[in-house]
PDB file of N, CA and C in Angstrom:
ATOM      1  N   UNK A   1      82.753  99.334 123.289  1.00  0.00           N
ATOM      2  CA  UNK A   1      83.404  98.173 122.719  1.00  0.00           C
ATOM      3  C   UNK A   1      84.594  98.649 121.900  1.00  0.00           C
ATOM      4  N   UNK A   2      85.866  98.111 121.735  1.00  0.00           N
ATOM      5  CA  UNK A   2      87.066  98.692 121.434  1.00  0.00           C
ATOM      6  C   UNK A   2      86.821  97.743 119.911  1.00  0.00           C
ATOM      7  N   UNK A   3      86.922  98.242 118.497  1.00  0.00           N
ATOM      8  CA  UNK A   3      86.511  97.515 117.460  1.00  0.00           C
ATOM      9  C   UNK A   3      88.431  98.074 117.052  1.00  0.00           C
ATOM     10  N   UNK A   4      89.185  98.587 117.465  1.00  0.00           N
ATOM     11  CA  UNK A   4      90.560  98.534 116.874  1.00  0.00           C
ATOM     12  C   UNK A   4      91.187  97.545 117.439  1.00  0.00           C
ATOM     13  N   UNK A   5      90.378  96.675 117.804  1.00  0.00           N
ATOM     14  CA  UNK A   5      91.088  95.316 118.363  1.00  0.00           C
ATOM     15  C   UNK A   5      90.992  94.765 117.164  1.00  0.00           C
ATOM     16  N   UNK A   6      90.231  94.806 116.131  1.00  0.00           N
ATOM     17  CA  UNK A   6      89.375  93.663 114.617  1.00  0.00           C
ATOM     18  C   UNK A   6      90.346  93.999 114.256  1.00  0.00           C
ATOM     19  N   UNK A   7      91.188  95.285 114.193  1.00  0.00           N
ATOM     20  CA  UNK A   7      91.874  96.053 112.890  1.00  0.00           C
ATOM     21  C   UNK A   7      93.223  95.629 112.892  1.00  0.00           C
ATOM     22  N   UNK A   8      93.176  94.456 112.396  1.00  0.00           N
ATOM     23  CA  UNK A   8      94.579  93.811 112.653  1.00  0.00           C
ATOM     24  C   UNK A   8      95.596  93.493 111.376  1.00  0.00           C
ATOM     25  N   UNK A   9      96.658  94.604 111.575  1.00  0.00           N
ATOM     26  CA  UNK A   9      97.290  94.999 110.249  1.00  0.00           C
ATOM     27  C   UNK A   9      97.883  93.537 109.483  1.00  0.00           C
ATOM     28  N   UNK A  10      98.025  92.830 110.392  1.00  0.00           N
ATOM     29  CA  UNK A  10      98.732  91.603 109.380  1.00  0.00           C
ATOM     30  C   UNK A  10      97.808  91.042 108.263  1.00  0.00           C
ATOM     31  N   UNK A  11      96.384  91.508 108.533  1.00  0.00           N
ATOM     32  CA  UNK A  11      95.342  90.459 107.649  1.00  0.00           C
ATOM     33  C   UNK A  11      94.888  91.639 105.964  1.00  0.00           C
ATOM     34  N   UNK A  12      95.091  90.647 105.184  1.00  0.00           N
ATOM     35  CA  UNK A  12      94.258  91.708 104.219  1.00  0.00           C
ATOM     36  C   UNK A  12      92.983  92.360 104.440  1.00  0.00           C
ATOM     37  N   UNK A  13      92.986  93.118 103.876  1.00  0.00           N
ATOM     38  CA  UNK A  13      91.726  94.468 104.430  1.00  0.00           C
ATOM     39  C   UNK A  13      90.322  93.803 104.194  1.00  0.00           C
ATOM     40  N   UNK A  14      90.061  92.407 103.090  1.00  0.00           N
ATOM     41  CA  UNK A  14      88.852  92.304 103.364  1.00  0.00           C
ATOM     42  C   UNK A  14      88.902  91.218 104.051  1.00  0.00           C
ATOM     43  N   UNK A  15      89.494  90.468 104.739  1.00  0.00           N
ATOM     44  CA  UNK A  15      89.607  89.537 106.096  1.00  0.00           C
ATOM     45  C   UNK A  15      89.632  90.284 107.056  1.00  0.00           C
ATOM     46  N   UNK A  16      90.166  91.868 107.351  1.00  0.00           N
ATOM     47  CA  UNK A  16      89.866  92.641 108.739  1.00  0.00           C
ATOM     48  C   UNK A  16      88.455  93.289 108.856  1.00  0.00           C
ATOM     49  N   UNK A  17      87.891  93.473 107.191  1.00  0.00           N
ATOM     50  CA  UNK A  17      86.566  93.593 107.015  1.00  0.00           C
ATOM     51  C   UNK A  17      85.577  92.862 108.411  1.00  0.00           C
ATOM     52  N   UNK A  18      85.832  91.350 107.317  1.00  0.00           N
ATOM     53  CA  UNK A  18      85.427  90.013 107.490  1.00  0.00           C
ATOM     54  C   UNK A  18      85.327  90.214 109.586  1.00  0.00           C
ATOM     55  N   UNK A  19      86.285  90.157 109.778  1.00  0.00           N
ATOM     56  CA  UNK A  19      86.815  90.082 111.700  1.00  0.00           C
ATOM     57  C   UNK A  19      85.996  91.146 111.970  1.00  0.00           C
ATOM     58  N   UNK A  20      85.836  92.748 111.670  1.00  0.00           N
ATOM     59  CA  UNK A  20      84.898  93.686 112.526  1.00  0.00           C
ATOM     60  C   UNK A  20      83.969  93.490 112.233  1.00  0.00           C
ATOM     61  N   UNK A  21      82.952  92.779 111.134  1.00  0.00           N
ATOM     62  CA  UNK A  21      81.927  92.691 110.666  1.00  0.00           C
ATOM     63  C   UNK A  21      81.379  91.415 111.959  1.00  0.00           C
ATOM     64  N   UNK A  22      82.268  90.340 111.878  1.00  0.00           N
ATOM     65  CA  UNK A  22      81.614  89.432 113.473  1.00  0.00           C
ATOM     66  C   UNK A  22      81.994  89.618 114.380  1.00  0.00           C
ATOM     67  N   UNK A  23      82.504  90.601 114.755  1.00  0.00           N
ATOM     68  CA  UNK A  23      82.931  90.977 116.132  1.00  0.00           C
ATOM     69  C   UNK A  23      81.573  92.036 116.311  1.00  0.00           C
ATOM     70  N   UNK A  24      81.254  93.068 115.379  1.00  0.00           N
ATOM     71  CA  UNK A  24      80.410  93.686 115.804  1.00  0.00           C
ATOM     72  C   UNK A  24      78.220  92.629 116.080  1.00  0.00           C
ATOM     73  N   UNK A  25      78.802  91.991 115.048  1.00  0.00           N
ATOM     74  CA  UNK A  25      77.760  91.278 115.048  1.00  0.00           C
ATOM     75  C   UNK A  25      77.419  90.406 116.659  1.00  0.00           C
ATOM     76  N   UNK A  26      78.690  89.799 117.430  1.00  0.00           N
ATOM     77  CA  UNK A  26      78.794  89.190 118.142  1.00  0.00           C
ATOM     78  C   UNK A  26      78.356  90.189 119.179  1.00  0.00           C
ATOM     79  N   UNK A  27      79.008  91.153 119.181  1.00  0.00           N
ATOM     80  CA  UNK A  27      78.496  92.415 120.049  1.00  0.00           C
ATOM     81  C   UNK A  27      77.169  92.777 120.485  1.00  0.00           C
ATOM     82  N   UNK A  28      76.819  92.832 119.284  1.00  0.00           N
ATOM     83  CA  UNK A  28      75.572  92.885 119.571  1.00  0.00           C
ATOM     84  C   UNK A  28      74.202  92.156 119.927  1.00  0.00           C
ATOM     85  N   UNK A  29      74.589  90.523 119.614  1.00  0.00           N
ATOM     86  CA  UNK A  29      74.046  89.600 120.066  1.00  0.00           C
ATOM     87  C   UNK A  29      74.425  89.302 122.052  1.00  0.00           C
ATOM     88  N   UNK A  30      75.522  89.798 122.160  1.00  0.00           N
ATOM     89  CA  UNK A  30      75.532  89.755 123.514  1.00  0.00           C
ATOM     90  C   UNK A  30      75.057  90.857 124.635  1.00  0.00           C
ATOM     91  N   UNK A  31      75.274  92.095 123.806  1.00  0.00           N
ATOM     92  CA  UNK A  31      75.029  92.867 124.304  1.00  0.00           C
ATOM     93  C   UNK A  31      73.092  92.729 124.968  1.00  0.00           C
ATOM     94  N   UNK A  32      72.668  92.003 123.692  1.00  0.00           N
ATOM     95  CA  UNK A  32      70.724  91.662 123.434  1.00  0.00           C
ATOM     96  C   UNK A  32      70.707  90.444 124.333  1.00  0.00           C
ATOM     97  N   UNK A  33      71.344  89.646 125.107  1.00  0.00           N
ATOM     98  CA  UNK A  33      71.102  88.333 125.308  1.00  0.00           C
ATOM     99  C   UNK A  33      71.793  87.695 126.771  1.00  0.00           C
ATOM    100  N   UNK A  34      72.909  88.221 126.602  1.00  0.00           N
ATOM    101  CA  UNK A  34      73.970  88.842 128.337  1.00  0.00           C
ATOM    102  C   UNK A  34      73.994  89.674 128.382  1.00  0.00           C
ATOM    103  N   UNK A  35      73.912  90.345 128.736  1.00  0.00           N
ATOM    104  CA  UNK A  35      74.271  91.808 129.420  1.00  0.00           C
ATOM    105  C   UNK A  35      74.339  93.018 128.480  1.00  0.00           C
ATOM    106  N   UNK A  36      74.033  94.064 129.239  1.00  0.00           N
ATOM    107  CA  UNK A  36      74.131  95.095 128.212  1.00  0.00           C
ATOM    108  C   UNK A  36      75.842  95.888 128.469  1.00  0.00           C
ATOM    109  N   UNK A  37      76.838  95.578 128.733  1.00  0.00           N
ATOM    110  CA  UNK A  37      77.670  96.167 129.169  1.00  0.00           C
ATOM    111  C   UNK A  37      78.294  96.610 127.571  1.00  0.00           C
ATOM    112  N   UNK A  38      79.590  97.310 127.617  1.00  0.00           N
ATOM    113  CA  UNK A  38      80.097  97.380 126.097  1.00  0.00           C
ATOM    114  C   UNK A  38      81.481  96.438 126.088  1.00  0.00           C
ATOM    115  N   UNK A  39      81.332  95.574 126.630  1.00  0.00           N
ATOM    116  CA  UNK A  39      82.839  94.515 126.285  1.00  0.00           C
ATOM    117  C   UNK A  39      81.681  93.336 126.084  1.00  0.00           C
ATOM    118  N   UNK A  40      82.501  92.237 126.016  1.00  0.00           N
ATOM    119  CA  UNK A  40      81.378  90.729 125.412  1.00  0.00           C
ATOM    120  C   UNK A  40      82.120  90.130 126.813  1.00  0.00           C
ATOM    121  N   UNK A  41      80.918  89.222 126.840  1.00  0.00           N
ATOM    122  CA  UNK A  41      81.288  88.039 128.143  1.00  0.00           C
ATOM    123  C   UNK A  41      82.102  87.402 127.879  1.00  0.00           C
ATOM    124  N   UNK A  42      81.897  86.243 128.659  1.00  0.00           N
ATOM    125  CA  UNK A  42      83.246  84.958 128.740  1.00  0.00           C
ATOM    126  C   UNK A  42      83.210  84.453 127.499  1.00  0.00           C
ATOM    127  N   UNK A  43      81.579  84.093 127.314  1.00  0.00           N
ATOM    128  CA  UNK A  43      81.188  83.226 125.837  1.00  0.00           C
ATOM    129  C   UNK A  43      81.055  83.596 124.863  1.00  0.00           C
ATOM    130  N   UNK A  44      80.655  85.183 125.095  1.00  0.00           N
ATOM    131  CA  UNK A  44      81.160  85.652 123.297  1.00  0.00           C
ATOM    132  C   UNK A  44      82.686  85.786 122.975  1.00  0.00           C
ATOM    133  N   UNK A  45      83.261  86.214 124.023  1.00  0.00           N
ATOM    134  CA  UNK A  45      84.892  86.497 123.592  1.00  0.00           C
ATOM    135  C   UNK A  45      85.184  84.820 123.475  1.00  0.00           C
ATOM    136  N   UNK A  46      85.036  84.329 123.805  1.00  0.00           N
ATOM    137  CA  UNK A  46      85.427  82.815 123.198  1.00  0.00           C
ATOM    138  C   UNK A  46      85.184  82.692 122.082  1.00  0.00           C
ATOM    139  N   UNK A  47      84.324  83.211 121.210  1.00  0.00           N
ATOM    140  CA  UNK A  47      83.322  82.618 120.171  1.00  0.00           C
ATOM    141  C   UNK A  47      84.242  83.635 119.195  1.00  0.00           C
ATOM    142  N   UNK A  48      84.158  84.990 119.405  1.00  0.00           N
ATOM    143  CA  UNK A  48      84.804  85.492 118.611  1.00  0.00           C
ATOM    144  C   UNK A  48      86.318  85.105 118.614  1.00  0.00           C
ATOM    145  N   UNK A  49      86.999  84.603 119.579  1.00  0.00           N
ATOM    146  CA  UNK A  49      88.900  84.621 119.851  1.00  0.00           C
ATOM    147  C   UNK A  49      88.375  83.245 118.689  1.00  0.00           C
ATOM    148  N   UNK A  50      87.397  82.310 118.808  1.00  0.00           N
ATOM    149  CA  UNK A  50      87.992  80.824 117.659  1.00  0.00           C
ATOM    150  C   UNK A  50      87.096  81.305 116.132  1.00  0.00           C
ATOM    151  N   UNK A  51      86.313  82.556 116.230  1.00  0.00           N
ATOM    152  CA  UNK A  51      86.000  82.929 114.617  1.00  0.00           C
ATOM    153  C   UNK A  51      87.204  83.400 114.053  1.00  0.00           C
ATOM    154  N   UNK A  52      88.020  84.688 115.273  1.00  0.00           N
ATOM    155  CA  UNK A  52      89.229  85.010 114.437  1.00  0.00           C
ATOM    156  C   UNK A  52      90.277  84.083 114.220  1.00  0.00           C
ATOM    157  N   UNK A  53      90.330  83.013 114.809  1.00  0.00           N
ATOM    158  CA  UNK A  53      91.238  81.838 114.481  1.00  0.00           C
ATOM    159  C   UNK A  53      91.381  81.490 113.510  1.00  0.00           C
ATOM    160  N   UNK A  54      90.172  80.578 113.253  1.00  0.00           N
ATOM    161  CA  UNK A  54      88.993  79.984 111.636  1.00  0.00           C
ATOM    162  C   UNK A  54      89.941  81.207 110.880  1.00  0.00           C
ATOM    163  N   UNK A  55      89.424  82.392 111.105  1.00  0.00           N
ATOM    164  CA  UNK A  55      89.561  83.019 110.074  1.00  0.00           C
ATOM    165  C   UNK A  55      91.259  83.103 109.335  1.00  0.00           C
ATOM    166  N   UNK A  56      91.635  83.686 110.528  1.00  0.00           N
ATOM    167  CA  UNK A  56      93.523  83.278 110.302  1.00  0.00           C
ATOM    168  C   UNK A  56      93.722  82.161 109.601  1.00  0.00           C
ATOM    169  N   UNK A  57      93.052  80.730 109.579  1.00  0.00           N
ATOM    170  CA  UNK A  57      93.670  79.734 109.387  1.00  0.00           C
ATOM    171  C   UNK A  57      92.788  79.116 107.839  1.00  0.00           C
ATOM    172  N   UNK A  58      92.100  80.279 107.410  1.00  0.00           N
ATOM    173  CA  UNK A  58      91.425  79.751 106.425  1.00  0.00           C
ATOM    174  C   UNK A  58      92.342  79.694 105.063  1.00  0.00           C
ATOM    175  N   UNK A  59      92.195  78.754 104.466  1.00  0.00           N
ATOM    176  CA  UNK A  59      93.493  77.761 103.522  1.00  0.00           C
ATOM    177  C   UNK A  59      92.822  78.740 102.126  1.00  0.00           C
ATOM    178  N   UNK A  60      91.654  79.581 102.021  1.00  0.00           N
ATOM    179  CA  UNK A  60      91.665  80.129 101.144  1.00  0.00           C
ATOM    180  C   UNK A  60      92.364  82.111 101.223  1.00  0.00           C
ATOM    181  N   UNK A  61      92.516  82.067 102.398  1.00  0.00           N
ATOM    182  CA  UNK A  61      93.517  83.283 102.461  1.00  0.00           C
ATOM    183  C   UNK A  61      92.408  84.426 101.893  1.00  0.00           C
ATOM    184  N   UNK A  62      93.213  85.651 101.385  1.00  0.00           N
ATOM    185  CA  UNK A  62      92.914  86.600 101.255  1.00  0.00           C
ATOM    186  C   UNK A  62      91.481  86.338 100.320  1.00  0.00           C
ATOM    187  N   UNK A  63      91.453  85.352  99.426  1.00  0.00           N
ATOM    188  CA  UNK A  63      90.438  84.302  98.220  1.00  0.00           C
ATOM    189  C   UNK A  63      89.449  84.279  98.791  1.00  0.00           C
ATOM    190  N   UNK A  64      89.178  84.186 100.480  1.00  0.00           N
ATOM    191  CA  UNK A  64      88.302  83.582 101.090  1.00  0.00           C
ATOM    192  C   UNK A  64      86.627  84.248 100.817  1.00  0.00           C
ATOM    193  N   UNK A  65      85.719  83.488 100.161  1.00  0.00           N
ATOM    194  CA  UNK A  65      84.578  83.437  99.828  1.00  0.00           C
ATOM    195  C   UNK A  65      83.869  83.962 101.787  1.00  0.00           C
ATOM    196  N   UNK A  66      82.526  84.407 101.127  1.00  0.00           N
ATOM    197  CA  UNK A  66      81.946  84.725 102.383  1.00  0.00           C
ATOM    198  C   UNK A  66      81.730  83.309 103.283  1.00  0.00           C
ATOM    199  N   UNK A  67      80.820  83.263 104.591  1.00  0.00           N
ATOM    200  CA  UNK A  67      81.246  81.955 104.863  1.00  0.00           C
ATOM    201  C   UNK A  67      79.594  81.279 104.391  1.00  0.00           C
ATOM    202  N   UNK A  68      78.287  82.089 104.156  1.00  0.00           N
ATOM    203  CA  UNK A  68      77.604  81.221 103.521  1.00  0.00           C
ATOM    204  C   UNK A  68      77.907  80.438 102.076  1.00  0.00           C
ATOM    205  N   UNK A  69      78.986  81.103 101.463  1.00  0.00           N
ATOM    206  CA  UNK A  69      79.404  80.916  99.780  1.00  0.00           C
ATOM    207  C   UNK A  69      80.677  80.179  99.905  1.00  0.00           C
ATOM    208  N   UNK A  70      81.178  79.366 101.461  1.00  0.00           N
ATOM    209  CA  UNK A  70      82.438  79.063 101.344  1.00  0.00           C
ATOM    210  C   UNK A  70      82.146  77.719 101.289  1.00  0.00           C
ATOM    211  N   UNK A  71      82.957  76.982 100.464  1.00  0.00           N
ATOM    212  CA  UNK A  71      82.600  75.362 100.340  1.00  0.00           C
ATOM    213  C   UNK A  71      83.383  74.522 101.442  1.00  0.00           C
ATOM    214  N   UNK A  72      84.099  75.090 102.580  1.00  0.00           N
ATOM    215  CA  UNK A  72      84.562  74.146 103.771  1.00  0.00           C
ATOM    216  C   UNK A  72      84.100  74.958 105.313  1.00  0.00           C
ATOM    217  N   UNK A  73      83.268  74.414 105.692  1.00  0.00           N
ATOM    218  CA  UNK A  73      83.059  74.711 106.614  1.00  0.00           C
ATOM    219  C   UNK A  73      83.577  73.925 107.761  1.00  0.00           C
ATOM    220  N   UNK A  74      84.370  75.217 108.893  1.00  0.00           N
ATOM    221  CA  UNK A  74      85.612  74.946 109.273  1.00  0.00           C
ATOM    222  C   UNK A  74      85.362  74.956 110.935  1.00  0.00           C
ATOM    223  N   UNK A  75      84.136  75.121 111.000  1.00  0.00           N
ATOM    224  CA  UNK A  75      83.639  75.550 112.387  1.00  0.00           C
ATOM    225  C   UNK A  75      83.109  73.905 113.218  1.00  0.00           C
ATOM    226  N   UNK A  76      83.604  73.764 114.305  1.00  0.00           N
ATOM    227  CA  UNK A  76      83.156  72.548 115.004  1.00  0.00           C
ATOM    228  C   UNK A  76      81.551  72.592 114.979  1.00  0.00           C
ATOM    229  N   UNK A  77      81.120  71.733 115.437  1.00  0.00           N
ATOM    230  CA  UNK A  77      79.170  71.605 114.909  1.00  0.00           C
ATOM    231  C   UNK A  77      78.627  72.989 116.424  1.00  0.00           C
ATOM    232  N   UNK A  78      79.594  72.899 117.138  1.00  0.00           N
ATOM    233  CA  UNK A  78      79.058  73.750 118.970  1.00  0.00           C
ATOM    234  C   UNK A  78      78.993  74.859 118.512  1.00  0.00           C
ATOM    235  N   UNK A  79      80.613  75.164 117.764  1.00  0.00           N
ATOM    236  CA  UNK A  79      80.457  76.854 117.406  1.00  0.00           C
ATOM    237  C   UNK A  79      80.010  77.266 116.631  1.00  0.00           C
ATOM    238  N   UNK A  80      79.855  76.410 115.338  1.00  0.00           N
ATOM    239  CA  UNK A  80      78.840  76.900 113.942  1.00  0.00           C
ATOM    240  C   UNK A  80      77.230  77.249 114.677  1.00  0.00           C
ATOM    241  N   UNK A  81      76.606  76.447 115.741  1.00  0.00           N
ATOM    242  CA  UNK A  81      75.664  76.441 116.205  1.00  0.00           C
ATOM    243  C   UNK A  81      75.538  77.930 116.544  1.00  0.00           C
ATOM    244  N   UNK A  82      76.546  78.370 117.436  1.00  0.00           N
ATOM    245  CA  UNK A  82      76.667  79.702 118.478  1.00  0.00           C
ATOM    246  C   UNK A  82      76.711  80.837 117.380  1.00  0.00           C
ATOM    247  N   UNK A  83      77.368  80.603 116.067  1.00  0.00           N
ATOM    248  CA  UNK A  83      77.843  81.995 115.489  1.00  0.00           C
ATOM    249  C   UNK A  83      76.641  81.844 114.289  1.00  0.00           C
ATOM    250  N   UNK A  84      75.326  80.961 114.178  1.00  0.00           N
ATOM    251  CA  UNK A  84      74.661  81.008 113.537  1.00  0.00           C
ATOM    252  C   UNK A  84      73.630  81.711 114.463  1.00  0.00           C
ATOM    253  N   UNK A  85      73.565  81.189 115.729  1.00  0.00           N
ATOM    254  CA  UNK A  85      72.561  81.981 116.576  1.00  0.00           C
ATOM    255  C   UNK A  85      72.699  83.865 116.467  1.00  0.00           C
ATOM    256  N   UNK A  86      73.920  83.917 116.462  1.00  0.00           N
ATOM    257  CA  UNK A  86      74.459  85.427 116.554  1.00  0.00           C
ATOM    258  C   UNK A  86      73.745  85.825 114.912  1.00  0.00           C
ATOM    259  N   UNK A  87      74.339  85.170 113.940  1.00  0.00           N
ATOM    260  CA  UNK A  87      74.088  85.834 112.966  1.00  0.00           C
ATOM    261  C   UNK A  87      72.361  85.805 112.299  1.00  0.00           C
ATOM    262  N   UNK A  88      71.987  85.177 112.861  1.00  0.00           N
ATOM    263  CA  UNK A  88      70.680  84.993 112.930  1.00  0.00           C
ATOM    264  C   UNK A  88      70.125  86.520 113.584  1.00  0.00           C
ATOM    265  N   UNK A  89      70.390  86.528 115.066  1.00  0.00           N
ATOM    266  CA  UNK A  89      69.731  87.932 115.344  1.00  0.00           C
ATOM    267  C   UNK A  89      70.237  89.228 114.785  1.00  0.00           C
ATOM    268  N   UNK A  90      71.811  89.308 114.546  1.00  0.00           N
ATOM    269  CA  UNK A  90      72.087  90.290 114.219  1.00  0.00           C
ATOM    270  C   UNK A  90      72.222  90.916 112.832  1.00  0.00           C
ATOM    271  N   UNK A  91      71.962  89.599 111.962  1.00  0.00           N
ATOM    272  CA  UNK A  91      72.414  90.200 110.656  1.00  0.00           C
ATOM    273  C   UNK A  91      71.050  91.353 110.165  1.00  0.00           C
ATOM    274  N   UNK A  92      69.732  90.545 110.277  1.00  0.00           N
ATOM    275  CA  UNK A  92      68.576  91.874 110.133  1.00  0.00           C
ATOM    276  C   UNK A  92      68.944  92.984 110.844  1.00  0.00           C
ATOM    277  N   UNK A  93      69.664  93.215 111.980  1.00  0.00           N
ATOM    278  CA  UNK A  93      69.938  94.368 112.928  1.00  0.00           C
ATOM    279  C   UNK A  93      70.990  95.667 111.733  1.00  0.00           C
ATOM    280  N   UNK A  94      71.828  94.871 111.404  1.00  0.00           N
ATOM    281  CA  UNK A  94      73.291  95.561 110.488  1.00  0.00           C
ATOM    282  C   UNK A  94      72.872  96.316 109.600  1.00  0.00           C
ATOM    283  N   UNK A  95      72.116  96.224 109.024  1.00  0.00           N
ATOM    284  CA  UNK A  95      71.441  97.401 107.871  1.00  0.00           C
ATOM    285  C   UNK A  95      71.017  98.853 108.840  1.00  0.00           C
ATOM    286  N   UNK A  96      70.753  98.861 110.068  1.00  0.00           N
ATOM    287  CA  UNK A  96      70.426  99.890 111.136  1.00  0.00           C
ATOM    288  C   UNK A  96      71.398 100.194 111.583  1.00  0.00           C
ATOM    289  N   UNK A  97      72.225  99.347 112.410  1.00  0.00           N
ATOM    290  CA  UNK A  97      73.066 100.211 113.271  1.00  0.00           C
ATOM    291  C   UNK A  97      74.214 100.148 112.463  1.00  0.00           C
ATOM    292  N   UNK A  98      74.897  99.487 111.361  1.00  0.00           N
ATOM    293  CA  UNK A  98      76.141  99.043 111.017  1.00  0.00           C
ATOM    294  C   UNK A  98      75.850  98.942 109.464  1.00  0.00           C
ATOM    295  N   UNK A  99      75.376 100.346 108.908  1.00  0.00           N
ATOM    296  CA  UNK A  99      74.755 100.037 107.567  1.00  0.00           C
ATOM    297  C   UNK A  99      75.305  99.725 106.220  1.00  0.00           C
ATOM    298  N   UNK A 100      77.515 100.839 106.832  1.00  0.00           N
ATOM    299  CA  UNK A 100      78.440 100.070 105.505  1.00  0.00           C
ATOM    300  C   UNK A 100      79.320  98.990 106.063  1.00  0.00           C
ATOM    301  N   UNK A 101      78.981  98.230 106.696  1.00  0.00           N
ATOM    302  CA  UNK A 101      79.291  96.706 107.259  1.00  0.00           C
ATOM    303  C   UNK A 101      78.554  96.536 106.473  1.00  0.00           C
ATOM    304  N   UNK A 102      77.333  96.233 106.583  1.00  0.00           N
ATOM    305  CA  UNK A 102      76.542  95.228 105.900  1.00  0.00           C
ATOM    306  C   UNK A 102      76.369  95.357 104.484  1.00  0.00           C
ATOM    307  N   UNK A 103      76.567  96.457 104.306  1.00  0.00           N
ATOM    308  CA  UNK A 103      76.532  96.576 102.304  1.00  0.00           C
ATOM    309  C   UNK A 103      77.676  96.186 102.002  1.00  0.00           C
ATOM    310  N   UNK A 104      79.179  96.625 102.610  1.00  0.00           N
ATOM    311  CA  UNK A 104      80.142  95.816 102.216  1.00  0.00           C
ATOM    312  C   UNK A 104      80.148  94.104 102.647  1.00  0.00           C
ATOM    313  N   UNK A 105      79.448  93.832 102.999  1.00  0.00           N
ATOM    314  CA  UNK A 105      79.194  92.236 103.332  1.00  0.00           C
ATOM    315  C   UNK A 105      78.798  91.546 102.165  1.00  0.00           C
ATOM    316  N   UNK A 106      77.630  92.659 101.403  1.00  0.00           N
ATOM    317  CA  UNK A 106      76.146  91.707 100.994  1.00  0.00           C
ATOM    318  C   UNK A 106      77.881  92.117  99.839  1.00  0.00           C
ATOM    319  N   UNK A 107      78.119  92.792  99.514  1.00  0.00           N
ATOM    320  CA  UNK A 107      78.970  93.350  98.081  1.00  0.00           C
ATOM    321  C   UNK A 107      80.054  92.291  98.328  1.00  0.00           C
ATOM    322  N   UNK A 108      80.880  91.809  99.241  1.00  0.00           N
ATOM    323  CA  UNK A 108      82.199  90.625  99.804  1.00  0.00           C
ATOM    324  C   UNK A 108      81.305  89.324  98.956  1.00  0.00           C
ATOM    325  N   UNK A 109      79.999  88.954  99.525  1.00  0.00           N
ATOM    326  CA  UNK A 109      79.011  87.376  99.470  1.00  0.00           C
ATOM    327  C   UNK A 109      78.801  87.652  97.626  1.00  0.00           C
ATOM    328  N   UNK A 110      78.940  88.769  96.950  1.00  0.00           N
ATOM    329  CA  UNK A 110      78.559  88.563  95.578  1.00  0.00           C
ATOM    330  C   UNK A 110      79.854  88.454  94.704  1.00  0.00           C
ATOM    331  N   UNK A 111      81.200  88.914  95.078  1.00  0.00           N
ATOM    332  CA  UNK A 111      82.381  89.000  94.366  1.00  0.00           C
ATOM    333  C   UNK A 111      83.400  87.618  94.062  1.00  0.00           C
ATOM    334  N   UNK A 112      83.979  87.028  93.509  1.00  0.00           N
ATOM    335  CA  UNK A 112      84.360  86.172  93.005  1.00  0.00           C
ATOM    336  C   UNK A 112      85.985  86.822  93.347  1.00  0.00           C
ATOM    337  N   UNK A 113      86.741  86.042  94.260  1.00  0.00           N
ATOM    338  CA  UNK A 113      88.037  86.321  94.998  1.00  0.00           C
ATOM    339  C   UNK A 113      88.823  85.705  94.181  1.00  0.00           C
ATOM    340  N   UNK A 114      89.885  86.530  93.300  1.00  0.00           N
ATOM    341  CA  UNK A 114      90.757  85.647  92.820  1.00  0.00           C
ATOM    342  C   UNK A 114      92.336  86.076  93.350  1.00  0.00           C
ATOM    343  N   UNK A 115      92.652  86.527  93.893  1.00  0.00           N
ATOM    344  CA  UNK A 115      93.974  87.025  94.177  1.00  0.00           C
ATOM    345  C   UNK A 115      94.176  88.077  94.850  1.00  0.00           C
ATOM    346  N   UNK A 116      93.227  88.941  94.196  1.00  0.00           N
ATOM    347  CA  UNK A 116      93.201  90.796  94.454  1.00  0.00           C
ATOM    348  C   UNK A 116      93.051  90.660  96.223  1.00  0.00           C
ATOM    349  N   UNK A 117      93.633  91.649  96.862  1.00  0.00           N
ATOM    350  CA  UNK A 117      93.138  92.409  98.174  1.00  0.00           C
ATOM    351  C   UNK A 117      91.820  93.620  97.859  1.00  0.00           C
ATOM    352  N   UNK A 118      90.864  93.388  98.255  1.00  0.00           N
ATOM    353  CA  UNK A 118      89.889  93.843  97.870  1.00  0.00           C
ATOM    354  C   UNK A 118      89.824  95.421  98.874  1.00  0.00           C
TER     355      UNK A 118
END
């Protein structure tokens, strides 16, 4: 799986965080559920191309709260459904295979965003 696709210099570093943290997550829910190949299917690369959207287009910017701690939820009811299923299987997984993803996650969901690039 090519993860220097997440690493996308225009975004502040904890929004490119934010992008490899569900891209890998997505990964791995597809990898467990379609196929074991190392690219994502039709329906995860969909899922991830409109998370990184959301994410681009989130009105709190670099500020942006995690998305259980975010007070607008921005996701149509289909895809919140799909990227809750993902994060459902994979987030217990991330402490194993993806262990400073997920500590920098749980550390992103406790910090209070005021301006700083984190």
């Amino acid at each position: 799986m090519d993860l220097a696709a997440s690493k996308v210099p225009d975004l502040p570093r904890r929004l490119r965080r934010e992008l490899r943290t569900v891209r890998v997550m997505i990964a791995m829910y597809c990898q467990r559920h379609h196929h074991p190949q190392e690219y994502l299917c039709p329906e995860c690369q969909e899922l991830f191309e409109y998370t990184e959207k959301r994410l681009r287009g989130c009105r709190f910017g670099k500020d942006k709260p995690t998305c259980l701690r975010c007070p607008v939820h921005c996701y149509k009811p289909e895809m919140r459904e799909k990227i809750r299923q993902v994060m459902r299987f994979s987030g217990p997984r991330m402490l194993w295979r993806h262990p400073l993803l997920a500590v920098m996650h749980i550390i992103d969901g406790r910090k209070q965003f005021e301006g700083g690039d984190v």
